[in-house]
Protein backbone atom coordinates (compact mmCIF):
# COMPACT_ATOMS: atom_id res chain seq x y z
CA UNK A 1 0.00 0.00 0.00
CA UNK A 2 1.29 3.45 -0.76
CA UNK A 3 -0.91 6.34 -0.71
CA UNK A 4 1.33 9.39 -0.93
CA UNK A 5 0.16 10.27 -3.59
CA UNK A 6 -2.93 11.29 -2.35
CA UNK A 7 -1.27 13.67 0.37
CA UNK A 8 -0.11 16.89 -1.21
CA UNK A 9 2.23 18.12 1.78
CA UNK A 10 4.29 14.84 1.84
CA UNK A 11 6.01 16.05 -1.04
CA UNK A 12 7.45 18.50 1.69
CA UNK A 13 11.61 18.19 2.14
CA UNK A 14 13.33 19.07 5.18
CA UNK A 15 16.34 20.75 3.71
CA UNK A 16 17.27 18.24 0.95
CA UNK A 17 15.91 15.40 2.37
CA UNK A 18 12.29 13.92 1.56
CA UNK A 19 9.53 14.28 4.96
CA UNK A 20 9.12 10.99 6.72
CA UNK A 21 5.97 11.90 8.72
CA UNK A 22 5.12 9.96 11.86
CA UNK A 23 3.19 11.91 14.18
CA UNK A 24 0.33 10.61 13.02
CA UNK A 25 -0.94 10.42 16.62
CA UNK A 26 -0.96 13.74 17.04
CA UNK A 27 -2.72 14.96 14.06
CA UNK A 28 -3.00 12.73 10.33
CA UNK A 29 -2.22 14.56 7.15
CA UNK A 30 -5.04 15.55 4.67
CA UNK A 31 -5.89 13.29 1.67
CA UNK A 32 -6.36 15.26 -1.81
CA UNK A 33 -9.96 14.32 -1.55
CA UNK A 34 -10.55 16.03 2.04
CA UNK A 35 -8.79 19.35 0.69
CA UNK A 36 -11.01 19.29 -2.26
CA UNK A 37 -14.50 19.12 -0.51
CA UNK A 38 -13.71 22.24 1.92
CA UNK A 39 -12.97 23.82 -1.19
CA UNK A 40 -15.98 22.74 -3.00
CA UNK A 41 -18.38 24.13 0.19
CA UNK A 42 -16.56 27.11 0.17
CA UNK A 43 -17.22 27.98 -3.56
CA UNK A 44 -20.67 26.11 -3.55
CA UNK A 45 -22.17 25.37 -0.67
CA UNK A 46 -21.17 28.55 1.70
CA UNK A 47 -24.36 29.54 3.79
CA UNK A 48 -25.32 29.07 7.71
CA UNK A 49 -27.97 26.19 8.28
CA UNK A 50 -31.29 24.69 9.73
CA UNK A 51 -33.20 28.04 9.69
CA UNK A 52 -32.65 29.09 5.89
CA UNK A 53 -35.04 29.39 3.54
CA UNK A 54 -32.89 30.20 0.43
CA UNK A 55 -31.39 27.92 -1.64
CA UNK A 56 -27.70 27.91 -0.60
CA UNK A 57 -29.09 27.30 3.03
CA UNK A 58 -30.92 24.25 2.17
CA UNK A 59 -28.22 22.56 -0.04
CA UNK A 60 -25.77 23.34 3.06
CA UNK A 61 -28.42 22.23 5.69
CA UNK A 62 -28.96 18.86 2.93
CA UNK A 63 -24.63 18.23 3.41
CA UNK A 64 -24.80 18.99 6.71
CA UNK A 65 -26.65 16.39 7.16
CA UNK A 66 -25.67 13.74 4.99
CA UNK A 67 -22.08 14.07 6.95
CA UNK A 68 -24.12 13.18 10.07
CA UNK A 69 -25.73 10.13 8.12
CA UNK A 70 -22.49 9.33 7.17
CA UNK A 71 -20.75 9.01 10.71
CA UNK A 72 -23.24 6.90 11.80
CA UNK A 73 -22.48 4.46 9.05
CA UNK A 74 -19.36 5.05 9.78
CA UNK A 75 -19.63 4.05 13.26
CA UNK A 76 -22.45 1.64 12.80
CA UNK A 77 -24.74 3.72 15.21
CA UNK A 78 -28.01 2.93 15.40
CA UNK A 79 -29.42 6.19 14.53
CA UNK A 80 -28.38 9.28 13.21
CA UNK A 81 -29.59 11.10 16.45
CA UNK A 82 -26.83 9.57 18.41
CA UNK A 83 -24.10 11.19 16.51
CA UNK A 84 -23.20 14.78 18.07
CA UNK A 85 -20.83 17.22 16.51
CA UNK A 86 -18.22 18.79 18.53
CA UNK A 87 -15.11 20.64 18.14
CA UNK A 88 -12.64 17.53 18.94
CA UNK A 89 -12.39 14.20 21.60
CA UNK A 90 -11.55 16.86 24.24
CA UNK A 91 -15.25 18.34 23.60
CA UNK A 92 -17.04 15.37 23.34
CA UNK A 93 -15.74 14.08 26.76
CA UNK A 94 -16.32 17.33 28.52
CA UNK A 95 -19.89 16.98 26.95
CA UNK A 96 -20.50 13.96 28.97
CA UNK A 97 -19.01 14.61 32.22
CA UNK A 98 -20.26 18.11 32.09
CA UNK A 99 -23.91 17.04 31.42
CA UNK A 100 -23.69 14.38 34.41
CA UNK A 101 -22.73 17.38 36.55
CA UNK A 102 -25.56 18.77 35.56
CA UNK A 103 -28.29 15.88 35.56
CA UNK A 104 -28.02 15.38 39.30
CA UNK A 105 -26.97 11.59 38.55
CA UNK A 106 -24.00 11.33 40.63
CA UNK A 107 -23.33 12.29 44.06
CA UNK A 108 -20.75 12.86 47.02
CA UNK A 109 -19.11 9.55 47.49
CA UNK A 110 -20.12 8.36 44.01
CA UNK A 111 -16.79 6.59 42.06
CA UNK A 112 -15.64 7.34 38.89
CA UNK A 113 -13.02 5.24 37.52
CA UNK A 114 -10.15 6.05 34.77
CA UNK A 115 -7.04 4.33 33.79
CA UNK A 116 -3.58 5.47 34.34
CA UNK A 117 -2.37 5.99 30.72
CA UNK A 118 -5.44 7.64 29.66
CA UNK A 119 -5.09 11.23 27.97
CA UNK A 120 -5.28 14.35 30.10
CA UNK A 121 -8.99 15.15 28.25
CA UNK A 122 -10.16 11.87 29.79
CA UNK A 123 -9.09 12.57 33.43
CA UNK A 124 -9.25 16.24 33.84
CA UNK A 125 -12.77 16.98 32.77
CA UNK A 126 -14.06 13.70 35.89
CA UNK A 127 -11.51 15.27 37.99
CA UNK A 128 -13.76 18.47 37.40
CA UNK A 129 -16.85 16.47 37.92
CA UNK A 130 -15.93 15.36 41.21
CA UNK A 131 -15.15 18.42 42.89
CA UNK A 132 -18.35 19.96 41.41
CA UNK A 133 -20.45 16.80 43.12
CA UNK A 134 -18.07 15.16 45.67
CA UNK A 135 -17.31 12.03 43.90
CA UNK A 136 -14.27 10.11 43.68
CA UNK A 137 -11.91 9.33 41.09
CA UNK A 138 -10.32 6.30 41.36
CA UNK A 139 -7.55 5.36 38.36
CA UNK A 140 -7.10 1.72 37.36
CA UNK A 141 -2.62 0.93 37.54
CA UNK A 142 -0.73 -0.86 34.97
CA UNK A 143 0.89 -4.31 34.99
CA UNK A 144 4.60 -4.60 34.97
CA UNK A 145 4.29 -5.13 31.36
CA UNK A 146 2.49 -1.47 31.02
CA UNK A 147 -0.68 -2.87 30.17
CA UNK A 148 -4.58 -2.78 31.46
CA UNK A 149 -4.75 -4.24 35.07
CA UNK A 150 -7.32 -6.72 34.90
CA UNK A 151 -7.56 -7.80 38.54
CA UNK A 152 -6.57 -3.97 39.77
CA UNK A 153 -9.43 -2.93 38.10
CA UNK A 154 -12.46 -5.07 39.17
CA UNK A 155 -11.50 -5.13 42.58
CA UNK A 156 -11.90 -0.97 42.21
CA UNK A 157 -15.11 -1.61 40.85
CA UNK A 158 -17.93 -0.86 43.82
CA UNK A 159 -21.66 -0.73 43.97
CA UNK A 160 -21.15 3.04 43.75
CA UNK A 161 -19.39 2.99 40.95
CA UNK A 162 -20.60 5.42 38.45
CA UNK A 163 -18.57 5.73 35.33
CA UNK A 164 -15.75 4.38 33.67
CA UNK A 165 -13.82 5.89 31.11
CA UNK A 166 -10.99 4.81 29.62
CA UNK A 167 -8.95 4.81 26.13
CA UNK A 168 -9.15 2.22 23.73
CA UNK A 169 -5.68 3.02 22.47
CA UNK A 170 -3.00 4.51 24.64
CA UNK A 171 -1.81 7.29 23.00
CA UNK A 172 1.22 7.06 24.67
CA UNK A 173 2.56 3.42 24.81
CA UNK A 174 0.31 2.18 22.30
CA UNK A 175 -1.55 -0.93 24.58
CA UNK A 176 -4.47 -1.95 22.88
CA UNK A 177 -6.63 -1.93 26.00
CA UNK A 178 -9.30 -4.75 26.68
CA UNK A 179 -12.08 -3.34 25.56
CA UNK A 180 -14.59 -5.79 25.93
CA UNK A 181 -13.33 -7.11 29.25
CA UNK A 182 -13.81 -3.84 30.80
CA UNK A 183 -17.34 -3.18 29.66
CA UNK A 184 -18.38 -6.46 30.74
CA UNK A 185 -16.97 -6.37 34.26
CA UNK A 186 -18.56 -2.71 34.20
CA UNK A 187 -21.82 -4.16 33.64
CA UNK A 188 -21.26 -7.20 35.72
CA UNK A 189 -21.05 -5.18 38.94
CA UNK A 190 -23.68 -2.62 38.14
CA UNK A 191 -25.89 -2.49 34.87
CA UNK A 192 -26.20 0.80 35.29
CA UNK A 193 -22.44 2.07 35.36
CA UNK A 194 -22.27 3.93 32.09
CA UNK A 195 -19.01 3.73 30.06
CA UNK A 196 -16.71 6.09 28.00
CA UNK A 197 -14.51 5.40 25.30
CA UNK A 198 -11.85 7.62 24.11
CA UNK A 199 -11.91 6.43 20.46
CA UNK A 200 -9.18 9.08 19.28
CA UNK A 201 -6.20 6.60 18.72
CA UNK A 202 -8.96 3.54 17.29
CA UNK A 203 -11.00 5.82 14.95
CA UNK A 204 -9.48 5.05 11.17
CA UNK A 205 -7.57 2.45 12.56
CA UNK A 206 -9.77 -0.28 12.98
CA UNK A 207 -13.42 -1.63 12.75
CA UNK A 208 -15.63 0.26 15.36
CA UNK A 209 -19.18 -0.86 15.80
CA UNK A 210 -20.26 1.01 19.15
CA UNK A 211 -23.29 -1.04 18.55
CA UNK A 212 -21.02 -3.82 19.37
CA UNK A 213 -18.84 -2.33 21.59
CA UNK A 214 -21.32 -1.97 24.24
CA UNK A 215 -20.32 1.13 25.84
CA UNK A 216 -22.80 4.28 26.41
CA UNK A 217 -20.36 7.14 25.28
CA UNK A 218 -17.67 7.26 22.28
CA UNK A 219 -15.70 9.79 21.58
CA UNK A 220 -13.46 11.01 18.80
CA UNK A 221 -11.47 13.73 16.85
CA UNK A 222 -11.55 14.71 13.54
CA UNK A 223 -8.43 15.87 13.28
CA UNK A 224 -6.76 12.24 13.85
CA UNK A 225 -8.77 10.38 11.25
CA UNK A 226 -7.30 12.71 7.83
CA UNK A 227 -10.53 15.51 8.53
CA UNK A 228 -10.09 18.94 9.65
CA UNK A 229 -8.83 20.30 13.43
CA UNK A 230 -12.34 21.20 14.93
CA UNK A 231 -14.11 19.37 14.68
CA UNK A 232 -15.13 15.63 16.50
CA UNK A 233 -18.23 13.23 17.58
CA UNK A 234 -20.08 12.04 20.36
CA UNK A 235 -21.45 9.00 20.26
CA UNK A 236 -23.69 8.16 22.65
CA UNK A 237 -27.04 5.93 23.20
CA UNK A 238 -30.07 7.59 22.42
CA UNK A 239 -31.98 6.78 25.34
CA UNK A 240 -28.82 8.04 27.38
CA UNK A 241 -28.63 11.58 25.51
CA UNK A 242 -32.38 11.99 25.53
CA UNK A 243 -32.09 11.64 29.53
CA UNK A 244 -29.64 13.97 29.81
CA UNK A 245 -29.83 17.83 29.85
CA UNK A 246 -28.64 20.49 28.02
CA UNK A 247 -24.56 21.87 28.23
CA UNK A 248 -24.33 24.82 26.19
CA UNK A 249 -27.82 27.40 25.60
CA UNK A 250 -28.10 29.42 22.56
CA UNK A 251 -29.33 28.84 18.97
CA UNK A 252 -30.49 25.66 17.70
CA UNK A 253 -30.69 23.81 20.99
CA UNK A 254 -34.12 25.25 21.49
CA UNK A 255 -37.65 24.50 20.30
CA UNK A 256 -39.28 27.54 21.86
CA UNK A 257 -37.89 30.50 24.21
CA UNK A 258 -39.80 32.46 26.65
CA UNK A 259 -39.07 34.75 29.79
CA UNK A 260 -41.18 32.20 31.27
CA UNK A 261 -38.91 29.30 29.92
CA UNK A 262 -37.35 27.73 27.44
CA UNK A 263 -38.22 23.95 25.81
CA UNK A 264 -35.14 22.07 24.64
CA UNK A 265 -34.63 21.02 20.57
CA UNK A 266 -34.76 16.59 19.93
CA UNK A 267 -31.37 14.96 19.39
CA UNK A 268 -28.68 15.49 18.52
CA UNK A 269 -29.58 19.21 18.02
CA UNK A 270 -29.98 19.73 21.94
CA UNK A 271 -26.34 19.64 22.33
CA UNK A 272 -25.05 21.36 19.48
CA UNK A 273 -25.91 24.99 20.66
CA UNK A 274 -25.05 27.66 17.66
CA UNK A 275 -23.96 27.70 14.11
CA UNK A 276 -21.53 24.31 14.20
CA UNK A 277 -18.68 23.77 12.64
CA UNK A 278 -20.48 23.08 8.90
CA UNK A 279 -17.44 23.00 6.37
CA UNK A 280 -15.71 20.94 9.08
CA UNK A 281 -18.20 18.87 9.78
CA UNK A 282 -19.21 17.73 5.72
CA UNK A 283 -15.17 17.44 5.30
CA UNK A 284 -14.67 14.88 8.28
CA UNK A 285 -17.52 12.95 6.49
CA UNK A 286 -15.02 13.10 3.30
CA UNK A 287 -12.20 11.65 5.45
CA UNK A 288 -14.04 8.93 6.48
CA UNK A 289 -15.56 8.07 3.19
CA UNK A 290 -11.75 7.97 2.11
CA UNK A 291 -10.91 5.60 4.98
CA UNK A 292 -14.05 3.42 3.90
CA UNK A 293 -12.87 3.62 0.23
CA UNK A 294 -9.40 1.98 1.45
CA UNK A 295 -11.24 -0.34 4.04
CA UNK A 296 -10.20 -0.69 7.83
CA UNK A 297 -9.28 -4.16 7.45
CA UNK A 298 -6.38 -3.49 4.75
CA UNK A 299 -5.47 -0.31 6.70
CA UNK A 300 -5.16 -2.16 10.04
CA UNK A 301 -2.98 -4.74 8.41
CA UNK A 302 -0.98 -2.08 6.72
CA UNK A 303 -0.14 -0.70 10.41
CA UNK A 304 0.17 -3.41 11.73
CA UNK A 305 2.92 -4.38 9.20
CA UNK A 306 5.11 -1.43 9.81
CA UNK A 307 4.70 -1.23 13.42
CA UNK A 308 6.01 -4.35 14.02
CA UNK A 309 8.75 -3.60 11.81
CA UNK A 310 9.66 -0.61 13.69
CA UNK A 311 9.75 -2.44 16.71
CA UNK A 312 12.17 -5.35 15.22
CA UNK A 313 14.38 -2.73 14.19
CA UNK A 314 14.35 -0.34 17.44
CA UNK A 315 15.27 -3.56 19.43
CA UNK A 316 18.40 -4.00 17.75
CA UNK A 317 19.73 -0.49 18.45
CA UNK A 318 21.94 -0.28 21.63
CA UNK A 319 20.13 1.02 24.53
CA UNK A 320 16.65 1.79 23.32
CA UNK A 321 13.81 0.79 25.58
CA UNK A 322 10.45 0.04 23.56
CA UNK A 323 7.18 1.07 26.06
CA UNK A 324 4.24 -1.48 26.28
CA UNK A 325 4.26 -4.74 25.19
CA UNK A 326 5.46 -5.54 21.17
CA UNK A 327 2.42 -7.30 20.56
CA UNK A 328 -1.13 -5.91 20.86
CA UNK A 329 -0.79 -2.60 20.31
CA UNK A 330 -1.68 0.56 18.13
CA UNK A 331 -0.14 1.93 15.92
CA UNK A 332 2.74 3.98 17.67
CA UNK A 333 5.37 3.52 19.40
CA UNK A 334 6.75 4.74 22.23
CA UNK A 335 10.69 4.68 23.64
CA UNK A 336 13.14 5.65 25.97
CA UNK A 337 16.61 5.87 25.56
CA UNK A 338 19.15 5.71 29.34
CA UNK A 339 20.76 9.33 29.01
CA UNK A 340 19.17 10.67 26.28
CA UNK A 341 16.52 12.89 26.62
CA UNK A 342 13.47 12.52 24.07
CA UNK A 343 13.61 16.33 23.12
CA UNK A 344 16.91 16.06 21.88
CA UNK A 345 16.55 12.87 19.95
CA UNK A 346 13.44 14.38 18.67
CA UNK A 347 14.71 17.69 17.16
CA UNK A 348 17.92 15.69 15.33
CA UNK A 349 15.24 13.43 13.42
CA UNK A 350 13.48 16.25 12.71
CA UNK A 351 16.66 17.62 10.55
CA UNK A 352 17.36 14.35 9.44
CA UNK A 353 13.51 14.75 7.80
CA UNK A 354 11.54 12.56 10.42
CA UNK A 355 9.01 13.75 12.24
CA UNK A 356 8.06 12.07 15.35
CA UNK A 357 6.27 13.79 19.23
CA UNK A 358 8.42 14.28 21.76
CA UNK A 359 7.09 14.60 25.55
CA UNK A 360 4.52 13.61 27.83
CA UNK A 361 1.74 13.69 25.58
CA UNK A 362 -0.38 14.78 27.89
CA UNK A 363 -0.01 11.42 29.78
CA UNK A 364 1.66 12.83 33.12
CA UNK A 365 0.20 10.54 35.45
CA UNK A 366 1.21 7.60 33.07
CA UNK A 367 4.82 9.11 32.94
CA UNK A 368 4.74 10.07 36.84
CA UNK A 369 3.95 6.30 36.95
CA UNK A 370 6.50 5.11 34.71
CA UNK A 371 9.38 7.71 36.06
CA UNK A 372 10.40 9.05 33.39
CA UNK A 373 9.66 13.04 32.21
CA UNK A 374 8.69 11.80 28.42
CA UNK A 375 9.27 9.63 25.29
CA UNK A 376 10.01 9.49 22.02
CA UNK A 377 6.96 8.67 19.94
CA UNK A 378 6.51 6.78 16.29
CA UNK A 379 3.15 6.43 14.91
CA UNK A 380 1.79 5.64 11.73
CA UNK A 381 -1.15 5.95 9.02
CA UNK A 382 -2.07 4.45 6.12
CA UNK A 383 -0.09 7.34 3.74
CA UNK A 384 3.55 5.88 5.50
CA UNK A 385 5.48 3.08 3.89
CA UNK A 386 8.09 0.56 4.55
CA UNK A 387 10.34 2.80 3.29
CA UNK A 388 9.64 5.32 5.87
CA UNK A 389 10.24 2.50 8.27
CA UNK A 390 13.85 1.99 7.33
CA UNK A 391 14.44 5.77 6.77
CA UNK A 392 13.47 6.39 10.59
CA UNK A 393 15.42 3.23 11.73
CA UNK A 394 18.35 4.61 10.07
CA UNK A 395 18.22 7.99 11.40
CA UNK A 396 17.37 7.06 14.99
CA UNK A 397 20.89 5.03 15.11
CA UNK A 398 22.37 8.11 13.48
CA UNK A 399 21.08 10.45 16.37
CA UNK A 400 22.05 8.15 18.83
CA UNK A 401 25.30 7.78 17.97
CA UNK A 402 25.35 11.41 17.84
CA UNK A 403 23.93 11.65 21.41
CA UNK A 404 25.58 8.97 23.43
């Protein structure tokens, strides 16, 4: 598979040499076909939505739409009403936990559970809801190996546990967490314990059928999956969303406004208060019909490919320290390297043309946990190649050997 092609801005060179880009974690690159239909509703389509009359407003309001169709096939939802657009992951979960705050659901002593290499935008915004309500956070350790504590975990679980929320991929080591294991335990103890999933490193990756899944909430960005920064979806179950109040007030959200009250709009419109994101949100639905065009299956196996040859060839340079487990992972990867720091590894890939996140990735209890300050991260999409494999391999002995 090589799709470069497709992606204008990897004909970028870094000085003379050609970009090898693997920070795919962080943000994807933009397929010819996504750049194409912003322009297109730009030059076509331009016009706010939902309360037009005139003709650009209904062709915009008639894409608008359409993109929302097409998440839901995208994520197999069961209706179009369960798909909510926000501006990103980091939205979507505040969304959630902010509504709970709000619905009166949870209480002082009430336990909220999260896992210790989840991103900061899945502990920060419960860490919020339990001051607001006096509930408890409680975060789920890691193995030796750096993976999912099974046992750790269900002997947190409590009759007053609430919610549990937790990433399918790390975005930091890469662990492939037990998805299904933890839902079911979840609903073993309590049937009522809802459950998040921060979808950002699974979304484009691999099949996701949240029908399947089983969880209440999913969650991901736009931005990670080849669409556009702003923009990202909620997922949740309709009889869930419909339970639960309003976040934001304003436009849209409404069905009718008095001084003597205000009645709330159906789903998903209830949550998606003023004019949304509407170029964004018909270009993510490009992305993913690109990703569908490809198919998950050949793109997972594609990943999966080169990830594991990254790994083969990061174990036989001297000193470097691969995170998580080699098998069962995502697809990044994470090291450490005894006396170098990840910063400075970082920026002399980046002249030798590779492009890789260096830091904490907003994982600092996962790092706190692990004792280190940061790593040096690898991740991949379907535009990379096995060339770009052997081109980072290369320069990451190159920079050590410079470093050491």
């Amino acid at each position: 598979m090589d799709l470069r092609a497709d992606f204008p801005i990897l004909a970028t060179r870094i000085g003379k040499r050609p970009l090898v880009y693997l920070d795919n974690a962080a943000t994807t690159q933009k397929p010819l076909v996504v750049l194409q239909a912003e322009q297109h509703y730009y030059e076509k389509l331009n016009s706010n939505i939902h309360r037009g009359a005139h003709y650009l407003s209904r062709l915009a309001t008639e894409a608008h739409e359409q993109a929302r169709s097409a998440v839901a096939e995208f994520l197999h939802a069961s209706s179009d009403k369960e798909i909510v657009f926000t501006s990103g992951c980091t939205a979507s979960i505040n969304l959630v936990a902010q509504t709970l705050a709000l619905s009166g659901m949870l209480g002082a002593g009430d336990e909220i559970i999260v896992t210790t290499d989840a991103h900061h935008s899945n502990i920060v915004p419960w860490q919020m809801l339990c001051q607001r309500v006096g509930a408890v956070l409680k975060p789920v350790p890691l193995t030796e190996e750096q993976t999912f504590d099974k046992a750790a975990y269900e002997a947190l679980l409590s009759p007053r546990t609430r919610i549990v929320a937790f990433p399918y991929i790390s975005n930091a080591l890469g662990v492939v967490n037990p998805v299904a294991d933890i839902i079911a335990a979840a609903r073993r103890n309590n049937p009522d314990t809802l459950v998040l999933v921060d979808g950002a490193q699974s979304t484009g990756h691999q099949m996701i059928d949240v029908q399947q899944l089983g969880a209440d909430f999913y969650a991901f960005s736009g931005h990670k999956v080849y669409g556009p920064t702003g923009t990202g979806i909620l997922w949740g179950r309709e009889s869930i969303l419909s339970a639960l109040p309003p976040w934001l007030g304003g436009g849209e959200m409404i069905r009718e406004v008095s001084f003597n009250g205000t009645t709330y709009n159906d789903l998903p419109f209830k949550y998606e208060a003023g004019t949304p994101n509407i170029c964004g949100n018909i270009v993510l639905a490009a992305a993913l019909q690109y990703v569908q065009s490809i198919g998950i299956a050949a793109i997972e196996s594609h990943e999966q490919r080169l990830t594991a040859a990254l790994c083969d060839g990061l174990e036989q340079l001297s000193g470097v320290r691969i995170l998580g487990p080699k098998t069962g992972r995502g697809a990044l990867v994470s090291i450490v390297v005894p006396g170098v720091h990840h910063y400075d590894l970082g920026t002399l890939l980046d002249q030798m043309g590779i492009a890789v996140r260096t830091g904490h990735h907003c994982c600092q209890p996962l790092m706190q946990a692990l004792g280190i300050t940061g790593t040096t991260r690898y991740s991949f999409s379907l535009c990379n190649t096995e060339e770009d494999v052997q081109r980072a391999l290369d320069a990451t002995d190159r920079a050590l050997s410079m470093l050491k």
